[in-house]
N, C-alpha and C. Protein backbone atom coordinates (compact mmCIF):
# COMPACT_ATOMS: atom_id res chain seq x y z
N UNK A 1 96.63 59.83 122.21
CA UNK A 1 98.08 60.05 122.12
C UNK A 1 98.32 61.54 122.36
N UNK A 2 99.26 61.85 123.59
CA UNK A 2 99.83 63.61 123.53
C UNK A 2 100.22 63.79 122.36
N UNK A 3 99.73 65.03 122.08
CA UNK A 3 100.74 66.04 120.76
C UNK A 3 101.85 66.93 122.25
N UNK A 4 103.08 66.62 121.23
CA UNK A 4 104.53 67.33 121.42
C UNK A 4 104.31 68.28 120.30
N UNK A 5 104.91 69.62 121.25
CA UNK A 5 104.97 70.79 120.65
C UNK A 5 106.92 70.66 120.03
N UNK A 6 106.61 71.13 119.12
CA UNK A 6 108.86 71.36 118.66
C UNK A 6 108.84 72.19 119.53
N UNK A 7 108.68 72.85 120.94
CA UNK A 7 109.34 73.64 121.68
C UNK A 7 109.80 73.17 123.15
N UNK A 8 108.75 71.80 123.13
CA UNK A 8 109.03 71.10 123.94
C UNK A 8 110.21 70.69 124.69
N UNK A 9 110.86 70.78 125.05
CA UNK A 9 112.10 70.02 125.30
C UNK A 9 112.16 68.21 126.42
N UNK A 10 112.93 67.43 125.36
CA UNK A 10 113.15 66.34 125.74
C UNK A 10 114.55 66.13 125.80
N UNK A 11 115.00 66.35 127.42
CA UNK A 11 116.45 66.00 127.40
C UNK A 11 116.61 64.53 127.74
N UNK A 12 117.61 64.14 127.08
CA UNK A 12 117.89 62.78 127.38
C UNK A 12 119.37 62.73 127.93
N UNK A 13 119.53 61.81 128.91
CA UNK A 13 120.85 61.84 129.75
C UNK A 13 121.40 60.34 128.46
N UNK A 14 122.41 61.36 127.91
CA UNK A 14 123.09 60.41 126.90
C UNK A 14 124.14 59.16 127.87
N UNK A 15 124.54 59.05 128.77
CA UNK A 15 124.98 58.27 129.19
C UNK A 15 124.01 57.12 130.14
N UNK A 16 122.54 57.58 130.37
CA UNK A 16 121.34 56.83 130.95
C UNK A 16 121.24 55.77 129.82
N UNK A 17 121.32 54.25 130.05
CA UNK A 17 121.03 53.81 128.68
C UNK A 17 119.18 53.39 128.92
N UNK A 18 119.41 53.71 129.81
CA UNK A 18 117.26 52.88 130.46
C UNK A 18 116.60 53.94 129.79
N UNK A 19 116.82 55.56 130.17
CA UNK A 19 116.64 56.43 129.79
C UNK A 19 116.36 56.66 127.65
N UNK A 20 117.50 56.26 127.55
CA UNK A 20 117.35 56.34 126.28
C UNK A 20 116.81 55.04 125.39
N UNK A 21 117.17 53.84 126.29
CA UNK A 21 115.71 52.91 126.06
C UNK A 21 114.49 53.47 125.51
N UNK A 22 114.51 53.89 126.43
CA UNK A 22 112.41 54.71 127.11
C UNK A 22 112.47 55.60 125.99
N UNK A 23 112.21 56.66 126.21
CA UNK A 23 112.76 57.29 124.52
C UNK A 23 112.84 56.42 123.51
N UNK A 24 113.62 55.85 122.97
CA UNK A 24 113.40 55.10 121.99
C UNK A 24 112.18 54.46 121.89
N UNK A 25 111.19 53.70 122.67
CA UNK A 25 110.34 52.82 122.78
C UNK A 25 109.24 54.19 122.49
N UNK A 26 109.49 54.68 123.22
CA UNK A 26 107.91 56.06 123.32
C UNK A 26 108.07 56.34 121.54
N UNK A 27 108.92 56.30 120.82
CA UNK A 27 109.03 57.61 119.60
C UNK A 27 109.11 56.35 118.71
N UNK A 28 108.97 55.45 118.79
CA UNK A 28 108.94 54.43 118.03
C UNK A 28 107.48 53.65 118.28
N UNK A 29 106.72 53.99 119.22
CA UNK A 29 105.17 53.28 119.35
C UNK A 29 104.72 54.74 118.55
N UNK A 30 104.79 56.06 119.05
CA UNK A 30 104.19 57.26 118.16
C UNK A 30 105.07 57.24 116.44
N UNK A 31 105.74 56.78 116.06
CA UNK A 31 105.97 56.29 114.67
C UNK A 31 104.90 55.64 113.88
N UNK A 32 104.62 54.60 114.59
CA UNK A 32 103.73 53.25 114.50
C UNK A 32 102.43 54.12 114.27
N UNK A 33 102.36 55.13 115.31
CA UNK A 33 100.91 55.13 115.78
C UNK A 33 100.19 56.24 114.62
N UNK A 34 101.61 57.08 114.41
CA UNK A 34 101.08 58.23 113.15
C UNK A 34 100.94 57.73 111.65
N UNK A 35 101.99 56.49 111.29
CA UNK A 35 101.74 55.88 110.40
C UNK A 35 100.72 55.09 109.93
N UNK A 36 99.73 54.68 111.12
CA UNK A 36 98.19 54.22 110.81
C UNK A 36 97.49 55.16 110.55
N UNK A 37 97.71 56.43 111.53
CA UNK A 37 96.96 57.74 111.06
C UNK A 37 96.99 58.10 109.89
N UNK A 38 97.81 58.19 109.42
CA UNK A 38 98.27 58.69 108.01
C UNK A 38 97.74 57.84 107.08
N UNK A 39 98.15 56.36 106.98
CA UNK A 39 97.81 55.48 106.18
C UNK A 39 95.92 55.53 106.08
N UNK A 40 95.10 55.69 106.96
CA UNK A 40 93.67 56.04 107.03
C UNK A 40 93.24 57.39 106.61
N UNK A 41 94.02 58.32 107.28
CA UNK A 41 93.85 59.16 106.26
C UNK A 41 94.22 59.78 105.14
N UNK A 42 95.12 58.77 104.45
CA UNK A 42 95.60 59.01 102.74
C UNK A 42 94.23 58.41 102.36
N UNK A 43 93.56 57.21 102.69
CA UNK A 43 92.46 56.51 101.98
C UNK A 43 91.03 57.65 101.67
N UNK A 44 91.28 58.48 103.16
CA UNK A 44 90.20 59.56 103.01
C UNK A 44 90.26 60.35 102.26
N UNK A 45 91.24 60.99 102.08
CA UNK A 45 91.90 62.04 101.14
C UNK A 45 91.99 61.20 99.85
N UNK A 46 92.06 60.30 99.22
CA UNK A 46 91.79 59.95 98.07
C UNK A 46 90.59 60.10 97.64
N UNK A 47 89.40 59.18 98.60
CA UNK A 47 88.25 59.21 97.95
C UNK A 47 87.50 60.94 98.05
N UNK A 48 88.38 61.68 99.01
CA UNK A 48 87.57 62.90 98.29
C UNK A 48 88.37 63.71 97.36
N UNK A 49 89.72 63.26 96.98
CA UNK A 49 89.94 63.58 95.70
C UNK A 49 89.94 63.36 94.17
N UNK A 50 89.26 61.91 94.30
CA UNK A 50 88.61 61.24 93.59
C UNK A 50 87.32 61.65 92.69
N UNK A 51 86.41 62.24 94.14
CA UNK A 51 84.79 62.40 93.94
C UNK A 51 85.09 64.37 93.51
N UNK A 52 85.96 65.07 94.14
CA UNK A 52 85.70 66.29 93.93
C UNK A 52 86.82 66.89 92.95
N UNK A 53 87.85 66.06 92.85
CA UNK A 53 89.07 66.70 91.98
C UNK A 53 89.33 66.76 90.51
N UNK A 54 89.65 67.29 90.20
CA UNK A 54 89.78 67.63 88.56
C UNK A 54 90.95 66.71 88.06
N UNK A 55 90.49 65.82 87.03
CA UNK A 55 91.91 65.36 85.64
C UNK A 55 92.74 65.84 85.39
N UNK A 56 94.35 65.80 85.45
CA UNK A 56 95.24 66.56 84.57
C UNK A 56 94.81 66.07 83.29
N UNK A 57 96.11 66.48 82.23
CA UNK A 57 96.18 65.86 81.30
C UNK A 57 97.61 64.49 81.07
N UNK A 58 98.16 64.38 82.52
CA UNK A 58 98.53 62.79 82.79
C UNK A 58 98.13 61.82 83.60
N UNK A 59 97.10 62.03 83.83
CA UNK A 59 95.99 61.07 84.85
C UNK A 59 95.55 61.53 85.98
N UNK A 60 96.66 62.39 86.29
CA UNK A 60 96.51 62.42 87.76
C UNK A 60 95.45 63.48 88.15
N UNK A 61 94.55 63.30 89.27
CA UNK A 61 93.41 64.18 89.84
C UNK A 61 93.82 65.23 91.37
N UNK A 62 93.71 66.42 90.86
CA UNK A 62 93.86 67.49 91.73
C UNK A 62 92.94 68.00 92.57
N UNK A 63 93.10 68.17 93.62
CA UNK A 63 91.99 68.78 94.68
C UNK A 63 92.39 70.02 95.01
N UNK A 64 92.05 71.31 94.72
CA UNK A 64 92.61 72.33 95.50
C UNK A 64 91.89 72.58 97.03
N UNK A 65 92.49 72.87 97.84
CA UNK A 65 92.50 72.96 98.78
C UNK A 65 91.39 74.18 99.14
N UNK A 66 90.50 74.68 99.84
CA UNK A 66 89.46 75.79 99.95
C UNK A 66 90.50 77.06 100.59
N UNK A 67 91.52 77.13 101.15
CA UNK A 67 92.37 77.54 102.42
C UNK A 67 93.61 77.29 102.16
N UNK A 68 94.81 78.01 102.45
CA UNK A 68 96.30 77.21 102.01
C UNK A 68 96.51 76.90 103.55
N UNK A 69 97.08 75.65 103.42
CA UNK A 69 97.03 75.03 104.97
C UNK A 69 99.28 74.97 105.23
N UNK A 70 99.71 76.03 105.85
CA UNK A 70 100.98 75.61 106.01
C UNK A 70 101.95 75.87 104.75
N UNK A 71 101.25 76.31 103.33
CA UNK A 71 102.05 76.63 102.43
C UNK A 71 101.42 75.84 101.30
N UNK A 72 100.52 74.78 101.53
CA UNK A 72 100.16 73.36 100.49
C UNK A 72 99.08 74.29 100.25
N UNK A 73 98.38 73.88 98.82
CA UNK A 73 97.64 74.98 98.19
C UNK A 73 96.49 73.80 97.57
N UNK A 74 97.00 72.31 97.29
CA UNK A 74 96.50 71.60 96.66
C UNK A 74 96.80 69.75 97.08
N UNK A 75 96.51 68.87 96.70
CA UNK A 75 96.40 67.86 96.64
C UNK A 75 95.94 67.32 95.45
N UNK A 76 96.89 66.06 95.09
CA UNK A 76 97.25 64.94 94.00
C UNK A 76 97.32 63.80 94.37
N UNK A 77 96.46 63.37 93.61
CA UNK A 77 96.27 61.56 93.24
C UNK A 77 97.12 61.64 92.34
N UNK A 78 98.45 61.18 92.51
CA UNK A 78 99.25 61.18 91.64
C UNK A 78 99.45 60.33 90.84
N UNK A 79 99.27 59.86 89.16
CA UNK A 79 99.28 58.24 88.96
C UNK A 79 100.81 57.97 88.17
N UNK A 80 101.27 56.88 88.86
CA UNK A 80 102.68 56.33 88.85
C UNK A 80 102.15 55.23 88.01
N UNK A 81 103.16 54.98 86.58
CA UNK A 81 103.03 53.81 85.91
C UNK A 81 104.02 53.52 85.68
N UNK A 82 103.77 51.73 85.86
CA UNK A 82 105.44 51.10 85.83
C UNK A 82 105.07 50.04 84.72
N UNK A 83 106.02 49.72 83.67
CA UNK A 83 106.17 48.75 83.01
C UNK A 83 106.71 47.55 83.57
N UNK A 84 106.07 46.48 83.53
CA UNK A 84 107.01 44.99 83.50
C UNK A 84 106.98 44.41 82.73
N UNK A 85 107.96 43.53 81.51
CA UNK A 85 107.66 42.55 80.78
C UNK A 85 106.87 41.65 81.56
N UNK A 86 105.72 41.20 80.66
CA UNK A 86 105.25 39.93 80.73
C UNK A 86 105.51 38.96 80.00
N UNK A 87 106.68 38.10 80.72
CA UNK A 87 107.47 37.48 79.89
C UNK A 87 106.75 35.95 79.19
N UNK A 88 105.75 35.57 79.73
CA UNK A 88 104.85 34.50 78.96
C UNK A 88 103.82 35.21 77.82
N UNK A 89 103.45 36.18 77.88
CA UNK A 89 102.78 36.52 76.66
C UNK A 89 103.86 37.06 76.31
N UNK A 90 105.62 37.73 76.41
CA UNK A 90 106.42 38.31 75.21
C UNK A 90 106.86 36.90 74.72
N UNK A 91 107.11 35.71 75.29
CA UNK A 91 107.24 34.27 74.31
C UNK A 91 106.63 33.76 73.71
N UNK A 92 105.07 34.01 73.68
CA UNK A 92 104.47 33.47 73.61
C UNK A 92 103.89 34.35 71.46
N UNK A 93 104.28 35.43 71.90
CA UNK A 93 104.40 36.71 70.80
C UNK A 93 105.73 36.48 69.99
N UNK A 94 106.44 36.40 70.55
CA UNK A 94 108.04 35.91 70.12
C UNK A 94 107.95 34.57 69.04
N UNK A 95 107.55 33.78 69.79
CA UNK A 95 107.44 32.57 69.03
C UNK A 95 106.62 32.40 68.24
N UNK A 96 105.09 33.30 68.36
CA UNK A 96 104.19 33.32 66.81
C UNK A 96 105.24 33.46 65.68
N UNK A 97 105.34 34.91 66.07
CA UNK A 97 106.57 35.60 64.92
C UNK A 97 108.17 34.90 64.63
N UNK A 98 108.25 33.53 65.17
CA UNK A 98 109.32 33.15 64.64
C UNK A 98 110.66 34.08 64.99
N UNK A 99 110.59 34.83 66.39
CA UNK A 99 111.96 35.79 66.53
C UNK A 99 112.77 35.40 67.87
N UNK A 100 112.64 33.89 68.06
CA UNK A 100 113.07 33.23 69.09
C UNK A 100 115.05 33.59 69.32
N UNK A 101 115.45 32.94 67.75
CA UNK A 101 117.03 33.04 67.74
C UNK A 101 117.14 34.69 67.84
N UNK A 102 116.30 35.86 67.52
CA UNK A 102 117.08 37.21 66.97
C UNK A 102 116.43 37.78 68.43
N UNK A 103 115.49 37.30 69.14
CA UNK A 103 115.38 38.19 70.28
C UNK A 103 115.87 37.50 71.89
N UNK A 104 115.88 36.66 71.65
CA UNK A 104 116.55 35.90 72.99
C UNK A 104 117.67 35.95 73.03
N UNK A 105 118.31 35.87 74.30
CA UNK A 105 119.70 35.64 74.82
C UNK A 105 120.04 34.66 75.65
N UNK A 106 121.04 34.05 75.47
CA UNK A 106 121.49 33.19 76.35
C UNK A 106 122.19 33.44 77.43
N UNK A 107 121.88 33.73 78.84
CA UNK A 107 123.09 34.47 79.79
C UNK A 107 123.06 33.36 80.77
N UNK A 108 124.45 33.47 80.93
CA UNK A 108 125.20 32.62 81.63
C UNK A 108 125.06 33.12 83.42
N UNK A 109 124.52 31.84 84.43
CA UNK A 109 124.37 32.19 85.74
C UNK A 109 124.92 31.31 86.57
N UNK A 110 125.39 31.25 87.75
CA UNK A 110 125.82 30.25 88.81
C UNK A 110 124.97 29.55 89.33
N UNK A 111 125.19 28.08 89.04
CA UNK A 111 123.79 27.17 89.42
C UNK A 111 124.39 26.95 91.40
N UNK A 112 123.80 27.92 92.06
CA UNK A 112 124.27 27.87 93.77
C UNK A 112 124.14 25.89 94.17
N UNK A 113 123.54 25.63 93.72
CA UNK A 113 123.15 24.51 93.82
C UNK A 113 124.57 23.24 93.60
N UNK A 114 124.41 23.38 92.50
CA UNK A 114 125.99 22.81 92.02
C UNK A 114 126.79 23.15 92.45
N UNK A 115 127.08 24.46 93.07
CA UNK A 115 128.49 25.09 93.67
C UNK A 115 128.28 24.72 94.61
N UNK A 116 127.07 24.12 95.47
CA UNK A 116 127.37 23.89 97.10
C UNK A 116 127.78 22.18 96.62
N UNK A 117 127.06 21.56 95.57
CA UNK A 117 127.08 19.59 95.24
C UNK A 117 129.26 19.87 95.48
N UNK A 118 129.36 21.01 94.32
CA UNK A 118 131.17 21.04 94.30
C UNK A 118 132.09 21.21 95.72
N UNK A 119 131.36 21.98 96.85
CA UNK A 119 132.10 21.92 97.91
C UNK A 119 132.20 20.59 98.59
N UNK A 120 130.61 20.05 98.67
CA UNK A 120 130.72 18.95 99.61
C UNK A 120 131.65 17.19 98.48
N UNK A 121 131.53 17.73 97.50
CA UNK A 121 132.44 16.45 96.65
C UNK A 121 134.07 17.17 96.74
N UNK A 122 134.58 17.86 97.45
CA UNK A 122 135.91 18.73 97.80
C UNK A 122 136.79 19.17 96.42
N UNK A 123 135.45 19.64 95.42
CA UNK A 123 136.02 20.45 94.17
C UNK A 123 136.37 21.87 94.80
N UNK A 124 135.79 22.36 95.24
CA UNK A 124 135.67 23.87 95.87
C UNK A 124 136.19 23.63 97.71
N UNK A 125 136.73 24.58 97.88
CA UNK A 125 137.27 24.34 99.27
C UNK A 125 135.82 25.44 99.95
N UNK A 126 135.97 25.14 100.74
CA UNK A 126 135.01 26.58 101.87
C UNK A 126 135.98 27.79 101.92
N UNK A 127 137.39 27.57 102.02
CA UNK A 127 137.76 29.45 101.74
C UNK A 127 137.14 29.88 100.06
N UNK A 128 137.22 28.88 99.20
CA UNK A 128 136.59 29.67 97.93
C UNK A 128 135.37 30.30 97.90
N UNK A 129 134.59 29.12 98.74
CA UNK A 129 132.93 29.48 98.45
C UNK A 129 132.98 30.53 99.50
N UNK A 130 133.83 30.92 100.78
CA UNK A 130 133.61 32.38 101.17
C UNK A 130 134.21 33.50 100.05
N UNK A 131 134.94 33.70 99.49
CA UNK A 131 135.22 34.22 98.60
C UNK A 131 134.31 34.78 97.56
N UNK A 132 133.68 33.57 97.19
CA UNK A 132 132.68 33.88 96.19
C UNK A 132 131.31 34.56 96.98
N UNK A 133 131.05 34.38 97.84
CA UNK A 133 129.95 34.99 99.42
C UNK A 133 130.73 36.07 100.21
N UNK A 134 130.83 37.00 99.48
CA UNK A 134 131.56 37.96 100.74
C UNK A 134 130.43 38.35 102.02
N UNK A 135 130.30 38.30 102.83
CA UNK A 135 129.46 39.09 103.59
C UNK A 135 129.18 40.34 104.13
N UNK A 136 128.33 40.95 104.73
CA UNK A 136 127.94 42.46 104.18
C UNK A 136 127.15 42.37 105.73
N UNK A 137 127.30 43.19 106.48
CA UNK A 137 127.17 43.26 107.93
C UNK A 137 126.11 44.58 107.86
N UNK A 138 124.63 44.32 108.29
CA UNK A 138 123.95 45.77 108.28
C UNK A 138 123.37 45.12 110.01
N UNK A 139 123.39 46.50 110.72
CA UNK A 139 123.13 46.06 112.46
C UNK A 139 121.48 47.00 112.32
N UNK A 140 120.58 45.98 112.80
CA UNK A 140 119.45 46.89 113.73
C UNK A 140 119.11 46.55 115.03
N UNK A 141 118.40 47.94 115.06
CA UNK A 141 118.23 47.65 116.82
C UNK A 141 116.76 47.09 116.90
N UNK A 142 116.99 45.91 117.82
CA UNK A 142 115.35 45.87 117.88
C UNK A 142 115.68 45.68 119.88
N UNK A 143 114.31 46.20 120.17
CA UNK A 143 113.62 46.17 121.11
C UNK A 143 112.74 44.89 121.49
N UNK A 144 112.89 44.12 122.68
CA UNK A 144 112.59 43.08 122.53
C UNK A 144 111.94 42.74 123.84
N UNK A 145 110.51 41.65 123.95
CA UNK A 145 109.83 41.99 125.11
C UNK A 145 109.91 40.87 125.61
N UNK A 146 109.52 39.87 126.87
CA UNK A 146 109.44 38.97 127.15
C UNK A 146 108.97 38.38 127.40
């Protein structure tokens, strides 16, 4: 793959649409193509920050760098922790302890199911059920081959 210099210049004739096709297609395969790069070499850069980097004291392992490369001085295995209820062992805990009525809630949801049984038995008209469905318009471009 060429490396583009930022001094490069790429003019594009904004009214060419083939032109700006092409362009699009070129900077969207080098998207693709740096994002595998990257993705292979985050895996590298882990395992040698893994094997050579030092513990904080919140998990995460630091590599300093031998050289400041561009301003970066260091590298982090950064560790991100996320909570999820696990909601079969919290019932399952719940209900040892007898705290079924004081910790549960009852919330009320739209069975879609029943609201479509209500249109086609002509409880609900179709302007309601658009009503209740507003729609939400997001456009992408795709490129498409044949």
């Amino acid at each position: 793959m060429p490396r583009i210099s930022k001094q490069e210049s790429r003019t594009i004739d904004k009214d060419d649409s083939l032109s700006q096709a092409q362009q699009y297609i070129f900077y969207k395969k080098q998207v693709e193509y740096f994002q595998e790069q990257m993705k292979e070499l985050r895996e590298d850069l882990f395992s040698k920050i893994e094997s050579e980097g030092e513990k904080d004291d919140k998990g995460n392992i630091i590599f300093e760098l031998p050289t400041e490369i561009e301003g970066f001085t260091s590298m982090t295995k950064q560790r991100r922790v996320t909570r999820k209820i696990d909601e079969d062992v919290a019932f399952e805990i719940i209900d040892e302890k007898g705290l079924r009525d004081k910790l549960i809630k009852t919330v009320e949801i739209i069975d879609e199911d029943a609201l479509m049984a209500a249109l086609y038995s002509d409880e609900l008209t179709e302007e309601e059920i658009d009503e209740m469905y507003p729609q939400t318009v997001v456009w992408a471009l795709v490129m498409n081959k044949r």
